[in-house]
C-alpha atoms as a PDB file:
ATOM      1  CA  UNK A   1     -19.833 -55.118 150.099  1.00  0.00           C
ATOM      2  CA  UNK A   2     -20.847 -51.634 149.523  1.00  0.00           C
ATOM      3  CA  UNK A   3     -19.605 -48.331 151.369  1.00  0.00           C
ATOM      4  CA  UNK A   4     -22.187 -46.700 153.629  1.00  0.00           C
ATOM      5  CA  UNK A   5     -21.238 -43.005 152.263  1.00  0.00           C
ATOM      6  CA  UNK A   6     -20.500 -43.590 147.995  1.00  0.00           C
ATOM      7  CA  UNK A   7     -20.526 -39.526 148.243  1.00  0.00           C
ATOM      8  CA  UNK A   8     -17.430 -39.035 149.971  1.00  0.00           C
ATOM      9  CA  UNK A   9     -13.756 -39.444 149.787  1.00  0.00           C
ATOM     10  CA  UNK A  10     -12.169 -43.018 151.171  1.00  0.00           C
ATOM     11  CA  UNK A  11     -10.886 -41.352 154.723  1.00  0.00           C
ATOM     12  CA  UNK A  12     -14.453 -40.101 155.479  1.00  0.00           C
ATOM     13  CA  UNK A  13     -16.498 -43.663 154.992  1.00  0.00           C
ATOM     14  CA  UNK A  14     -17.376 -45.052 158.333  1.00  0.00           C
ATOM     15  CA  UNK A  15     -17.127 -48.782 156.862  1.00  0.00           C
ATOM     16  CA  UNK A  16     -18.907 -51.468 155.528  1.00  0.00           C
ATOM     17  CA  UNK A  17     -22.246 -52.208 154.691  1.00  0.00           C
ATOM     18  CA  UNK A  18     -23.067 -55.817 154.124  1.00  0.00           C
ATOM     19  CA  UNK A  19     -26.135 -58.231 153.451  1.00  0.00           C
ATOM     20  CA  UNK A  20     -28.142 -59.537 155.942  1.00  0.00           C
ATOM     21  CA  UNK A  21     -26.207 -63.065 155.823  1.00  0.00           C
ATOM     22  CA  UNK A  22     -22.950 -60.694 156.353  1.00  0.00           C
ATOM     23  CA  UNK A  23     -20.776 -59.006 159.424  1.00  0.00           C
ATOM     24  CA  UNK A  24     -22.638 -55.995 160.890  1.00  0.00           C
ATOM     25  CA  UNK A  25     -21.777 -52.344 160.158  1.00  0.00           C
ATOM     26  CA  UNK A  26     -18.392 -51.758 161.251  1.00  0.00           C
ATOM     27  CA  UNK A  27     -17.088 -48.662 162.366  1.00  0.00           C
ATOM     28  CA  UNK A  28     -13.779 -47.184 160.872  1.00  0.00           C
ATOM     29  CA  UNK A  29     -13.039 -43.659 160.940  1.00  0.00           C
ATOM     30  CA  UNK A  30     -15.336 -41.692 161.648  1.00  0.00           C
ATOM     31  CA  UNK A  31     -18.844 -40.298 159.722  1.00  0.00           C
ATOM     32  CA  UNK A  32     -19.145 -36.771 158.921  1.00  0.00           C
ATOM     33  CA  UNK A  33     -21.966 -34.602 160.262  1.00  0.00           C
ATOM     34  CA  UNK A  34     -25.027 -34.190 158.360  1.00  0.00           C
ATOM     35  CA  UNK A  35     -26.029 -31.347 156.379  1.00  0.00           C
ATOM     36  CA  UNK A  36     -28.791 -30.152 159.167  1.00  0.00           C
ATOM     37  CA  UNK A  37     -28.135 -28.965 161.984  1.00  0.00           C
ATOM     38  CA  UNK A  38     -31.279 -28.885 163.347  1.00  0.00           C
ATOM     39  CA  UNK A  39     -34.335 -30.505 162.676  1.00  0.00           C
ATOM     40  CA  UNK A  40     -38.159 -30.413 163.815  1.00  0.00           C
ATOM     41  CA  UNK A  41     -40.454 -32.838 163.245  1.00  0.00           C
ATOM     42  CA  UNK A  42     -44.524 -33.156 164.169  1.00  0.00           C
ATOM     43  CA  UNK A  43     -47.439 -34.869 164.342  1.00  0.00           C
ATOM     44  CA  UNK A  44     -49.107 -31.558 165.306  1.00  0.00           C
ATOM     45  CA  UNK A  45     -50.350 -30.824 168.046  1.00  0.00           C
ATOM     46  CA  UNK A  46     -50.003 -34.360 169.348  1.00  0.00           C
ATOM     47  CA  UNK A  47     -46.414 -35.169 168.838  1.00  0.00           C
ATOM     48  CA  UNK A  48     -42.893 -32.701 168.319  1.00  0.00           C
ATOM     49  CA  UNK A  49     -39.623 -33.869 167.930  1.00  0.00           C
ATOM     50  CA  UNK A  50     -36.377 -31.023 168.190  1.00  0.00           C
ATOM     51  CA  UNK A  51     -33.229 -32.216 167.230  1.00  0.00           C
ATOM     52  CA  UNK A  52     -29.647 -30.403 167.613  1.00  0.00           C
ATOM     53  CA  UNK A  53     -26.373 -31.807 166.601  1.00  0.00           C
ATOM     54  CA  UNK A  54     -22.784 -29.877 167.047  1.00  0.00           C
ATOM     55  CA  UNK A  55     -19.318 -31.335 167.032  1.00  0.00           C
ATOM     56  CA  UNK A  56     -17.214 -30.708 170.220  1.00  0.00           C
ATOM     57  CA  UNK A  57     -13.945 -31.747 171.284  1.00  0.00           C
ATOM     58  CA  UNK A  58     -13.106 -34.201 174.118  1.00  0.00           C
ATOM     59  CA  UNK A  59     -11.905 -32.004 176.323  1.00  0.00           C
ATOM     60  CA  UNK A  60     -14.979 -30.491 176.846  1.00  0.00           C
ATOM     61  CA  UNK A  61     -17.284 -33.425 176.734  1.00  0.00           C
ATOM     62  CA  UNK A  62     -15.101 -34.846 179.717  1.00  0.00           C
ATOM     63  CA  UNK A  63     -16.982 -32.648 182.783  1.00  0.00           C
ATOM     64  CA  UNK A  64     -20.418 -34.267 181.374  1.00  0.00           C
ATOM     65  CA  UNK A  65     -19.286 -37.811 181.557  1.00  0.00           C
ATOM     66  CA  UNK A  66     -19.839 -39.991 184.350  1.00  0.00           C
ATOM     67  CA  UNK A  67     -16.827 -41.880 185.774  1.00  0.00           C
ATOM     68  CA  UNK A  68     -16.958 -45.203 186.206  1.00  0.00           C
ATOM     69  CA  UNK A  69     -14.678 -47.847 186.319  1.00  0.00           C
ATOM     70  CA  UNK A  70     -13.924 -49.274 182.553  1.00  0.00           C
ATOM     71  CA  UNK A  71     -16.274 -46.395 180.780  1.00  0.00           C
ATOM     72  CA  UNK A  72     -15.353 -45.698 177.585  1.00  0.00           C
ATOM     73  CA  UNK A  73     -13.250 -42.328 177.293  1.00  0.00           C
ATOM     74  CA  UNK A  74     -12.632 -40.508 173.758  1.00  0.00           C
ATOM     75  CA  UNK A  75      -8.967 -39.743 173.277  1.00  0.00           C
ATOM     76  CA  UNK A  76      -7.495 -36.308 173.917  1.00  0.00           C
ATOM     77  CA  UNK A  77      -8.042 -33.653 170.980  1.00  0.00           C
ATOM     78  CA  UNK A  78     -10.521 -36.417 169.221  1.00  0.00           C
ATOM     79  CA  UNK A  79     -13.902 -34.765 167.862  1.00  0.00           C
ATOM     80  CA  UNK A  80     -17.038 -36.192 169.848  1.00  0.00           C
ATOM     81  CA  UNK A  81     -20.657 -35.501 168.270  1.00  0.00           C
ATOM     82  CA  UNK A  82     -23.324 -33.914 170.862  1.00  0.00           C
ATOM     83  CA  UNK A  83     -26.923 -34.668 169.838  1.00  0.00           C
ATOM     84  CA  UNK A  84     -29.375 -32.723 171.612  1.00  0.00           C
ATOM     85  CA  UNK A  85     -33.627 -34.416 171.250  1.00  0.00           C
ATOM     86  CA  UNK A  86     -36.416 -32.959 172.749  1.00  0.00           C
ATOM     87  CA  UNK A  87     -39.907 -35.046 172.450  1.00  0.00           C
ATOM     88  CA  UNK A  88     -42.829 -33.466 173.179  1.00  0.00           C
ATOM     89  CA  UNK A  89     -46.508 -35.760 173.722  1.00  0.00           C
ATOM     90  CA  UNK A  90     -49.428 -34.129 174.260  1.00  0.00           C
ATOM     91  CA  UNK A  91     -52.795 -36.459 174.524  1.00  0.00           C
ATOM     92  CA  UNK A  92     -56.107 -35.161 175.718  1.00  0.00           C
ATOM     93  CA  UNK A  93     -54.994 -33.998 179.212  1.00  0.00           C
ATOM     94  CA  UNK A  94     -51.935 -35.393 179.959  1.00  0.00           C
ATOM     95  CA  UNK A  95     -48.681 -34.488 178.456  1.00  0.00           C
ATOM     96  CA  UNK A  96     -44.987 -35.339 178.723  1.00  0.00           C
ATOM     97  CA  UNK A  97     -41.818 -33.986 178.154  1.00  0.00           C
ATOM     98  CA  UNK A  98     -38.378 -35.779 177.114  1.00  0.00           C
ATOM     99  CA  UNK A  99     -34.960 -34.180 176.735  1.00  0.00           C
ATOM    100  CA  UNK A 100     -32.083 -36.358 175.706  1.00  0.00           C
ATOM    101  CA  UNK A 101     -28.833 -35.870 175.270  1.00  0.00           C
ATOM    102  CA  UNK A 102     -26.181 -38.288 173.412  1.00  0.00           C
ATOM    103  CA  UNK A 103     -21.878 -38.039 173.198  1.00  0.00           C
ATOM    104  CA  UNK A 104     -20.931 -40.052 170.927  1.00  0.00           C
ATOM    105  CA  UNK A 105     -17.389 -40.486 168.763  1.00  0.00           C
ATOM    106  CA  UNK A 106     -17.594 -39.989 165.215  1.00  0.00           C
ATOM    107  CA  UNK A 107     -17.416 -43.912 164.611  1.00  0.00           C
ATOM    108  CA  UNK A 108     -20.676 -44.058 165.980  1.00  0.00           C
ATOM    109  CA  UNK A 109     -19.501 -45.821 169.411  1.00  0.00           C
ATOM    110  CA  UNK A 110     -22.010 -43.897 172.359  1.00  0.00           C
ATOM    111  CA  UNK A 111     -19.913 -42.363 175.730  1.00  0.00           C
ATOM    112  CA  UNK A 112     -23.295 -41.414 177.487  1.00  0.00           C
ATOM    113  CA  UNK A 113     -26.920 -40.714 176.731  1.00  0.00           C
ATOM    114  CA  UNK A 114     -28.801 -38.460 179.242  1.00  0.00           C
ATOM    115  CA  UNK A 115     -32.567 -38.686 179.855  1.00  0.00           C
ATOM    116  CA  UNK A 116     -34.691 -35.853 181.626  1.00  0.00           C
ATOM    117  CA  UNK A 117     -38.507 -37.071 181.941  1.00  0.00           C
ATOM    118  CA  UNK A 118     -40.340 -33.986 183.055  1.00  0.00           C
ATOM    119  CA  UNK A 119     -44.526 -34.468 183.528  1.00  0.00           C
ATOM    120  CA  UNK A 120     -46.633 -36.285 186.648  1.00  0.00           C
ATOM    121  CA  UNK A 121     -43.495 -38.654 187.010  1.00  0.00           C
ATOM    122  CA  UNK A 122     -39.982 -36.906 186.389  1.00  0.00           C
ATOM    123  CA  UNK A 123     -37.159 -38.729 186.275  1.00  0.00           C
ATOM    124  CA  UNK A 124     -33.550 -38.559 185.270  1.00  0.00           C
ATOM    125  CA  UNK A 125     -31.115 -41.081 183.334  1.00  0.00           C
ATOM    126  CA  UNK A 126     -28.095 -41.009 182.907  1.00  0.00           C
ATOM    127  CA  UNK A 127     -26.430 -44.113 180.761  1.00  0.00           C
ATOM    128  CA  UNK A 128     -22.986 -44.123 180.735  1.00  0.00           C
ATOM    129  CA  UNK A 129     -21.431 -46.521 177.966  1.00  0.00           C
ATOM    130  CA  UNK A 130     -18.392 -49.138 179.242  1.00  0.00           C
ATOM    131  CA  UNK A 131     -16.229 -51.590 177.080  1.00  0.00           C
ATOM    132  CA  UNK A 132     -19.068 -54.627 178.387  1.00  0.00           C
ATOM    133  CA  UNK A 133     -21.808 -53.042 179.172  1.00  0.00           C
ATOM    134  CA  UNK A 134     -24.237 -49.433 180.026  1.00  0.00           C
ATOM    135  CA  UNK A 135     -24.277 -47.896 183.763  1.00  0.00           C
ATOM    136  CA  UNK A 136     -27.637 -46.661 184.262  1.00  0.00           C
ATOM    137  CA  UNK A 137     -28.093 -43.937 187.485  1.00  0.00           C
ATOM    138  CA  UNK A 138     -31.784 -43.250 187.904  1.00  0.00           C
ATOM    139  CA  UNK A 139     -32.678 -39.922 189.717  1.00  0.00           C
ATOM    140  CA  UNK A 140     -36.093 -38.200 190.947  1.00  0.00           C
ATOM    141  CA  UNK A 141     -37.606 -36.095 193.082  1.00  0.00           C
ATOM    142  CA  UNK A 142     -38.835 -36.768 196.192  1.00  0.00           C
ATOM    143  CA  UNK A 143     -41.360 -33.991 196.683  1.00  0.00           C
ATOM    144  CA  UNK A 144     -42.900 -32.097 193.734  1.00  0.00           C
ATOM    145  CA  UNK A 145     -41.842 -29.077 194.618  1.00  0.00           C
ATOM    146  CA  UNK A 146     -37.900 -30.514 193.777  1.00  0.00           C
ATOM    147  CA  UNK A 147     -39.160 -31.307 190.391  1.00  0.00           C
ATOM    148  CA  UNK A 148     -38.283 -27.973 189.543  1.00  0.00           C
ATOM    149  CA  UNK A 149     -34.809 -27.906 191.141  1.00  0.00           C
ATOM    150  CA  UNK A 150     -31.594 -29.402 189.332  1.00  0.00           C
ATOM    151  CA  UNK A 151     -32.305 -33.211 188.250  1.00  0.00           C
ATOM    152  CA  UNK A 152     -28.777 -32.945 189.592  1.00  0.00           C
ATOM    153  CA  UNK A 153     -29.762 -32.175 193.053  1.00  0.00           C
ATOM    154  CA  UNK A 154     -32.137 -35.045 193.156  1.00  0.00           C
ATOM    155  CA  UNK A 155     -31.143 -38.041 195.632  1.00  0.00           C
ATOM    156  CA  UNK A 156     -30.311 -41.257 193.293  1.00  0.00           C
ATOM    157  CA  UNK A 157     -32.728 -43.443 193.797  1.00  0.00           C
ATOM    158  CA  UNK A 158     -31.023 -45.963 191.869  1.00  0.00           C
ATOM    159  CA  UNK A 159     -28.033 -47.411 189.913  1.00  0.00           C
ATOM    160  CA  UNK A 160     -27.287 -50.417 187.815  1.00  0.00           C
ATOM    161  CA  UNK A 161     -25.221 -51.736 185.652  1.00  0.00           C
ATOM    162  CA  UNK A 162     -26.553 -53.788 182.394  1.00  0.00           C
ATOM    163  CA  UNK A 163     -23.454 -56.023 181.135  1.00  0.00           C
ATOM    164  CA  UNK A 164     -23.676 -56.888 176.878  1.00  0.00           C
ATOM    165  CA  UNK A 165     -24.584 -60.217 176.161  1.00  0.00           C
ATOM    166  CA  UNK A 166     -22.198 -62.594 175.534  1.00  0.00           C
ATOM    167  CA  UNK A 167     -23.414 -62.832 172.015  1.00  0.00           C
ATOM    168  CA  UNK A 168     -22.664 -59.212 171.774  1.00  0.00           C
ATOM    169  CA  UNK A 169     -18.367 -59.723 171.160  1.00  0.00           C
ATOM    170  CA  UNK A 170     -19.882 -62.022 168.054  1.00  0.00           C
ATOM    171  CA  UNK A 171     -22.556 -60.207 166.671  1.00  0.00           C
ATOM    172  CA  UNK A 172     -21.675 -56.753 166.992  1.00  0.00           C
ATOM    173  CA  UNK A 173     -18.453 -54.813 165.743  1.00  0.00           C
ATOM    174  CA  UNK A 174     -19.127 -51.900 168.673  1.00  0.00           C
ATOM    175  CA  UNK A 175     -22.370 -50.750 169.882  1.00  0.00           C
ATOM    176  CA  UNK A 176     -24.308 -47.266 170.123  1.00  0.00           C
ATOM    177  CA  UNK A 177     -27.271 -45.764 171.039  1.00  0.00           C
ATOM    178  CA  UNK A 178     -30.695 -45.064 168.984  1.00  0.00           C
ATOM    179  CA  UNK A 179     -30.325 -41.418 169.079  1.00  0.00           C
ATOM    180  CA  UNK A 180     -27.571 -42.195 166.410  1.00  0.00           C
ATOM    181  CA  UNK A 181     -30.082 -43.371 163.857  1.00  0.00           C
ATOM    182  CA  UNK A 182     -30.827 -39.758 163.163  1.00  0.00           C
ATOM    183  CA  UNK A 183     -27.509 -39.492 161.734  1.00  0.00           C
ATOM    184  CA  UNK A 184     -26.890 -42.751 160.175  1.00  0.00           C
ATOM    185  CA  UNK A 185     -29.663 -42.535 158.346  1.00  0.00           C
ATOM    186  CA  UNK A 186     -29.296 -38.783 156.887  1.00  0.00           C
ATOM    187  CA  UNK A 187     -25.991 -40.415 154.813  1.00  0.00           C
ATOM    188  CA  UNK A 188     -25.084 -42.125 151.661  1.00  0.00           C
ATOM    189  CA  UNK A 189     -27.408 -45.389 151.883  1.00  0.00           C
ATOM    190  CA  UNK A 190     -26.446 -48.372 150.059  1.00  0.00           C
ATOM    191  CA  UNK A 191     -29.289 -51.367 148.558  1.00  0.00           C
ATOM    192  CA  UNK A 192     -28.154 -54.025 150.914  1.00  0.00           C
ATOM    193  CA  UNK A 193     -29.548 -54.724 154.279  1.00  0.00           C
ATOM    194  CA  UNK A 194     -27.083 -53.958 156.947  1.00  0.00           C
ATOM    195  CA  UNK A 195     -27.283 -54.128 160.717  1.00  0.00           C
ATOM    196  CA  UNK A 196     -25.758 -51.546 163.802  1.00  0.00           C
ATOM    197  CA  UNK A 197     -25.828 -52.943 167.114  1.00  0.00           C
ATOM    198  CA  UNK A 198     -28.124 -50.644 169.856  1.00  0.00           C
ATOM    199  CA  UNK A 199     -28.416 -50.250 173.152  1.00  0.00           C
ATOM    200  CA  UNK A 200     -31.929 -49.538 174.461  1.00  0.00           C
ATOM    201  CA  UNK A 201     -32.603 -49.359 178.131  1.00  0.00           C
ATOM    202  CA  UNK A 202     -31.638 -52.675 179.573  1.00  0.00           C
ATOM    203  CA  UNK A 203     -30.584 -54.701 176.549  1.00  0.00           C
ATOM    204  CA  UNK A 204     -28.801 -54.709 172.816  1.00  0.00           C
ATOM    205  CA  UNK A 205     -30.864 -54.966 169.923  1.00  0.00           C
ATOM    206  CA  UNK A 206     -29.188 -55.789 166.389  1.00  0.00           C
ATOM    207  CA  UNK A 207     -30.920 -53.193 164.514  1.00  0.00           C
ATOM    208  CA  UNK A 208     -31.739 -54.549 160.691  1.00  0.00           C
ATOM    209  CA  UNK A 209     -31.353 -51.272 157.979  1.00  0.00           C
ATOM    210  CA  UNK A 210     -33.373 -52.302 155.292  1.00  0.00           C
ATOM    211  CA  UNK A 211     -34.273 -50.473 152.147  1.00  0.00           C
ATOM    212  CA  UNK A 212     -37.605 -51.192 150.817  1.00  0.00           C
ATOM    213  CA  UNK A 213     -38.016 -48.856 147.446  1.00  0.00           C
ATOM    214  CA  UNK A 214     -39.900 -45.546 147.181  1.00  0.00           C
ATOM    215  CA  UNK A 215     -43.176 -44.131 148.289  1.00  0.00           C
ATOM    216  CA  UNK A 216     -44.911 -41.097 146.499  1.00  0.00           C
ATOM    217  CA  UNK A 217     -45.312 -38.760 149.373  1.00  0.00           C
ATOM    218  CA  UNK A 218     -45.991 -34.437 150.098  1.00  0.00           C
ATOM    219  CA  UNK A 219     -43.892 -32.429 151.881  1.00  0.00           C
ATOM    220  CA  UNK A 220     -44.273 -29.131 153.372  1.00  0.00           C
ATOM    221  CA  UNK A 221     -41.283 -27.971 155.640  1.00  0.00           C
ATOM    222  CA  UNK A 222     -38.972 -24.509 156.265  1.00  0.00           C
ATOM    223  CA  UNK A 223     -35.592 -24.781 155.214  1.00  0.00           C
ATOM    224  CA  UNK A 224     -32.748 -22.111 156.620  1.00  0.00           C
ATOM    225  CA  UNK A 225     -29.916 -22.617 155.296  1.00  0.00           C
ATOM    226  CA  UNK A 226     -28.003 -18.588 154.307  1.00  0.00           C
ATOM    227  CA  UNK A 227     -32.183 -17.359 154.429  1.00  0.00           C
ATOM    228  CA  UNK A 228     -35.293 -19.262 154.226  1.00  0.00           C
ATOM    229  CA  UNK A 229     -37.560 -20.460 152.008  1.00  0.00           C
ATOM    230  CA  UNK A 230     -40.788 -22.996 152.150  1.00  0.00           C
ATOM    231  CA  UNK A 231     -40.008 -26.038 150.553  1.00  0.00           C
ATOM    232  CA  UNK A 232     -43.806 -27.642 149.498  1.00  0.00           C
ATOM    233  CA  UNK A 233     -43.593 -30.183 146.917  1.00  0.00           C
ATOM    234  CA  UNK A 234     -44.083 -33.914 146.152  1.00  0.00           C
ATOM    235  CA  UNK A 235     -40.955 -36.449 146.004  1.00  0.00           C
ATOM    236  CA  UNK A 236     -40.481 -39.983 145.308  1.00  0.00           C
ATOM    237  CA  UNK A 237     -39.163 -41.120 149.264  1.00  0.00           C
ATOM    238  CA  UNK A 238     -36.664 -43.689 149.802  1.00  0.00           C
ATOM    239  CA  UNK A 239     -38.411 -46.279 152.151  1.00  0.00           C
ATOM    240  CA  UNK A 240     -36.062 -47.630 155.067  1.00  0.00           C
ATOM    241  CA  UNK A 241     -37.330 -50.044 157.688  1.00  0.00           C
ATOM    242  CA  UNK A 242     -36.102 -50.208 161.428  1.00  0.00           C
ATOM    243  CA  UNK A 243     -36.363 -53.758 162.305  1.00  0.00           C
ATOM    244  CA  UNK A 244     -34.636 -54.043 166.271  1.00  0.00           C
ATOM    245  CA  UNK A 245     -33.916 -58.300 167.765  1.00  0.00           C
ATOM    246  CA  UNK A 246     -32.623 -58.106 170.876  1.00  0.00           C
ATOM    247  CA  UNK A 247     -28.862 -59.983 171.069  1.00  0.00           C
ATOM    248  CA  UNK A 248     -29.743 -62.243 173.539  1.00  0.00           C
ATOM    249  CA  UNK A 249     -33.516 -63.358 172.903  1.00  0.00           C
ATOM    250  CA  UNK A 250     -34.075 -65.312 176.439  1.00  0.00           C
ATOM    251  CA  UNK A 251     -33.027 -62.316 178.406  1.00  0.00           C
ATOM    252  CA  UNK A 252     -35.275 -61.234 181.156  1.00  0.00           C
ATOM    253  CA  UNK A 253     -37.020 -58.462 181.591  1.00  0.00           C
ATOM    254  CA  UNK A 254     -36.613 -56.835 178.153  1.00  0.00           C
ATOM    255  CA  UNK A 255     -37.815 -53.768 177.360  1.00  0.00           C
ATOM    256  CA  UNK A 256     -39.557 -53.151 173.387  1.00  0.00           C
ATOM    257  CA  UNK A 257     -37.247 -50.885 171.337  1.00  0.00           C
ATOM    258  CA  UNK A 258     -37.790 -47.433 171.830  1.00  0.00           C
ATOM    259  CA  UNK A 259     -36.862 -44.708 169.588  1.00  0.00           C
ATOM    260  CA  UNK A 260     -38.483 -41.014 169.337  1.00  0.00           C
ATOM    261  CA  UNK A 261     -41.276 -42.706 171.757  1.00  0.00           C
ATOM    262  CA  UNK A 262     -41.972 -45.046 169.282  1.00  0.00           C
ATOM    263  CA  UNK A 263     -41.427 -48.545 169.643  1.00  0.00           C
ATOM    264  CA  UNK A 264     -40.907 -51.610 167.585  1.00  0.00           C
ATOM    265  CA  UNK A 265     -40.288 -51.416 164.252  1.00  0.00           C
ATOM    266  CA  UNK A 266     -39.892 -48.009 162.521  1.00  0.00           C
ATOM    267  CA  UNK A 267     -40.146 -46.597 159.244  1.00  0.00           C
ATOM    268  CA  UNK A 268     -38.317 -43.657 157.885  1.00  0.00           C
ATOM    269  CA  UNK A 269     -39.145 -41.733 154.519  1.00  0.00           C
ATOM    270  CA  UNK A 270     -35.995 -39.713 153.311  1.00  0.00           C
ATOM    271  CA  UNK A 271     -35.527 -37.439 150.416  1.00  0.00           C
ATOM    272  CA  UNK A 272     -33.220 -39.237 148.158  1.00  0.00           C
ATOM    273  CA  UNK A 273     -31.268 -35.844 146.797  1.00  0.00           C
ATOM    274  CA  UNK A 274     -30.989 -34.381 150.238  1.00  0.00           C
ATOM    275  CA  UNK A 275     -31.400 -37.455 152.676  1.00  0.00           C
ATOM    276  CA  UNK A 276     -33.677 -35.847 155.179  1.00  0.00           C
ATOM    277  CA  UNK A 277     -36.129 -37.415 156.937  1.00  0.00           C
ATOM    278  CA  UNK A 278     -39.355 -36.165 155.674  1.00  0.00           C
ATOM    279  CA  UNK A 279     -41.352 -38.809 157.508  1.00  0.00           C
ATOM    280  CA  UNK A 280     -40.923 -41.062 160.694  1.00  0.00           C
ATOM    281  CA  UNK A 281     -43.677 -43.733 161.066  1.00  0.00           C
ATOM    282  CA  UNK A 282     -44.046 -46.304 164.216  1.00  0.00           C
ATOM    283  CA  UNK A 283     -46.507 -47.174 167.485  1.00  0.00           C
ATOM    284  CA  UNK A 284     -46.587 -44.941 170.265  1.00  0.00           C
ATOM    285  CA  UNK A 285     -47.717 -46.524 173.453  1.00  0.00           C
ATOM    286  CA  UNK A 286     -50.777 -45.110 174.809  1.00  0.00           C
ATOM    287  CA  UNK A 287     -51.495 -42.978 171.434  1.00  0.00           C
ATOM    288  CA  UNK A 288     -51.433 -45.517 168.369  1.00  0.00           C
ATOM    289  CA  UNK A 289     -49.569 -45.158 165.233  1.00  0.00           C
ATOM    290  CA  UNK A 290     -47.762 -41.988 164.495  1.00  0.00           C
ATOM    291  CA  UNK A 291     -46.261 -39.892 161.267  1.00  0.00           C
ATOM    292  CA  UNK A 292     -43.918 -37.395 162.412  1.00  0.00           C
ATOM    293  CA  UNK A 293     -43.740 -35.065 159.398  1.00  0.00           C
ATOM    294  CA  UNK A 294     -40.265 -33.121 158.641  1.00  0.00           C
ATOM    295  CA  UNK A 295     -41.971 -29.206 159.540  1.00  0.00           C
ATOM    296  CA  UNK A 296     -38.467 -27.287 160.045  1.00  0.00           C
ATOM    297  CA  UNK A 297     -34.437 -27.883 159.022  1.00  0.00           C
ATOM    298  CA  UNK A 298     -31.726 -25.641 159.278  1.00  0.00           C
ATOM    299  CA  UNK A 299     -28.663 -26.673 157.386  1.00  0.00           C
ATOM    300  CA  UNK A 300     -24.694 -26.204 158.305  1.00  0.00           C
ATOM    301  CA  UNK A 301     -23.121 -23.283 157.225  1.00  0.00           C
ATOM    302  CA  UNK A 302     -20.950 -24.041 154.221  1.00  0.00           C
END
C-alpha cells in the first residue's frame, strides 16, 4: 500500500491508497488544502469552469446546513473545507448557468452540496449528507418573475431522501461528493489504482483513480501567486482516468455520473511538479466531447 500524499509529514496523509483488488481509499485525518485557491478553466467561449476553495470552521458552516434527523454534523472547533464551482455552458442560443457549493470535513466525508440551476429551467438543490444516505430538497420558481428572487424564497416543490446501498457499509470506507475530486486529485498521487466512494444525484458510484502514464501536452494559463506572470510552455502531463460503477448496479432509475457537466468517464491531465489540472476531458450532454483547458490559478499565500 502506498500513501496518497508521499510529500507530507505522517499526521497530514489522508490514508491509504490500494490496488484495484484492495480496500477503497480510506479516510484518516484529514488532507491539506491545495496550493490554488482558485482556479478557472475553459473551453472558450463554449464552456467555463470557476472554482474557490477556503477553510472555515464549524461553527460557521452550521447556519448553512440543513437539519435533518441523523445528518452528519462536524465537531465543534473542527476545520470544514468550503468549495465554491461555477459552470458556465453556452451553445448556439441557449445557455446555462450552475453554481455549486460543497462543506465537506477535511477527511473528505461531504455535510452538504448546494445546487443553483439558473437558465429557461431554474432550480435549486440542496443535498444534505446523513450517516445512510443524501436528503435531497428540490426548489423552483413558480412564475419567472421569482426566478430572480431568493432560491430561498421559492416554495419546495420537492424532497427525498436517497438511502446508500446496502453494498455501500462493504465497499466504501465513507462517502463524498464529486466536487471533491478537484482536490483529491491536485495531491501527492501514487501508481496504484485506488477507488473513493461518490455520491451523484440519486446513487453511489465507486469511483476507480487510475493512472495511465503521460501525455505531451501545451499549456497557456495566468498564475497569481505574490504577482503574476503567464505561464506558456509544454509539459509531460500525468494521465488520470475517472472511471464511476454505481454500488448497487440493479438500482432503478440511475442517473450517469456527472461531474463539471460532464458525464461518464473523465480524464484529467495534471502537471506532475505542481499537480494542477491543466486539462479536464469527458462528454457533455447536448454538446459532445469537451477539453476544459487550465486558463487562470491563483495560489495560497505562503
Amino acid at each position: 500500500m502506498k500513501s496518497i500524499l508521499r510529500r507530507f509529514t505522517l499526521p497530514l496523509l489522508l490514508g491509504v491508497l490500494a490496488a484495484a483488488s484492495g480496500p477503497s481509499l480510506r479516510a484518516e485525518p484529514r488532507l491539506p488544502l491545495s496550493d490554488w485557491k482558485e482556479l478557472t478553466l475553459e473551453l472558450s467561449p463554449a464552456l467555463i469552469v470557476k472554482a474557490d476553495l477556503t477553510a472555515t470552521v464549524a461553527e460557521r458552516t452550521h447556519p448553512n446546513l440543513v437539519e435533518r434527523s441523523g445528518t452528519i454534523q462536524p465537531p465543534p472547533g473542527s476545520s470544514v473545507y468550503h468549495l465554491t464551482v461555477e459552470t458556465r455552458l453556452k451553445w448556439f442560443l441557449s445557455g446555462k448557468t450552475w453554481l455549486g457549493q460543497l462543506w465537506f470535513q477535511p477527511d473528505l466525508t461531504a455535510l452538504q452540496r448546494t445546487r443553483l440551476k439558473s437558465g429557461p429551467t431554474s432550480n435549486y438543490k440542496i443535498y444534505r449528507y446523513a450517516e445512510r444516505g443524501v436528503y435531497r430538497v428540490r426548489q423552483k420558481p413558480e412564475e419567472p418573475d421569482q426566478a430572480q428572487q431568493s432560491p430561498q424564497t421559492w416554495p419546495i416543490t420537492s424532497e427525498n431522501f436517497y438511502p446508500f446501498p446496502e453494498a455501500t457499509a462493504r465497499q466504501c470506507d465513507f462517502v463524498s461528493d464529486p466536487y471533491a475530486l478537484l482536490l483529491l486529485l491536485t495531491q501527492d498521487w501514487p501508481e496504484d489504482e485506488a477507488h473513493v466512494c461518490l455520491f451523484n444525484k440519486q446513487n453511489v458510484y465507486r469511483v476507480a483513480l487510475r493512472r495511465n502514464g503521460r501525455q505531451t501536452i501545451d499549456v497557456d494559463y495566468r498564475r497569481q501567486d505574490s504577482g503574476s506572470r503567464r505561464i506558456k510552455t509544454q509539459i509531460e502531463a500525468d494521465r488520470i482516468l475517472i472511471h464511476p460503477v454505481p454500488v448497487d448496479p440493479d438500482a432503478r432509475d440511475k442517473e450517469p455520473f456527472e461531474f463539471l457537466g460532464m458525464e461518464g468517464d473523465i480524464e484529467f491531465l495534471r502537471d506532475p511538479r505542481t499537480h494542477l489540472p491543466v486539462q479536464i476531458e469527458g462528454e457533455v450532454p447536448g454538446f459532445g466531447q469537451a477539453k476544459l483547458k487550465l486558463t487562470r490559478v491563483k495560489l495560497r499565500s505562503p
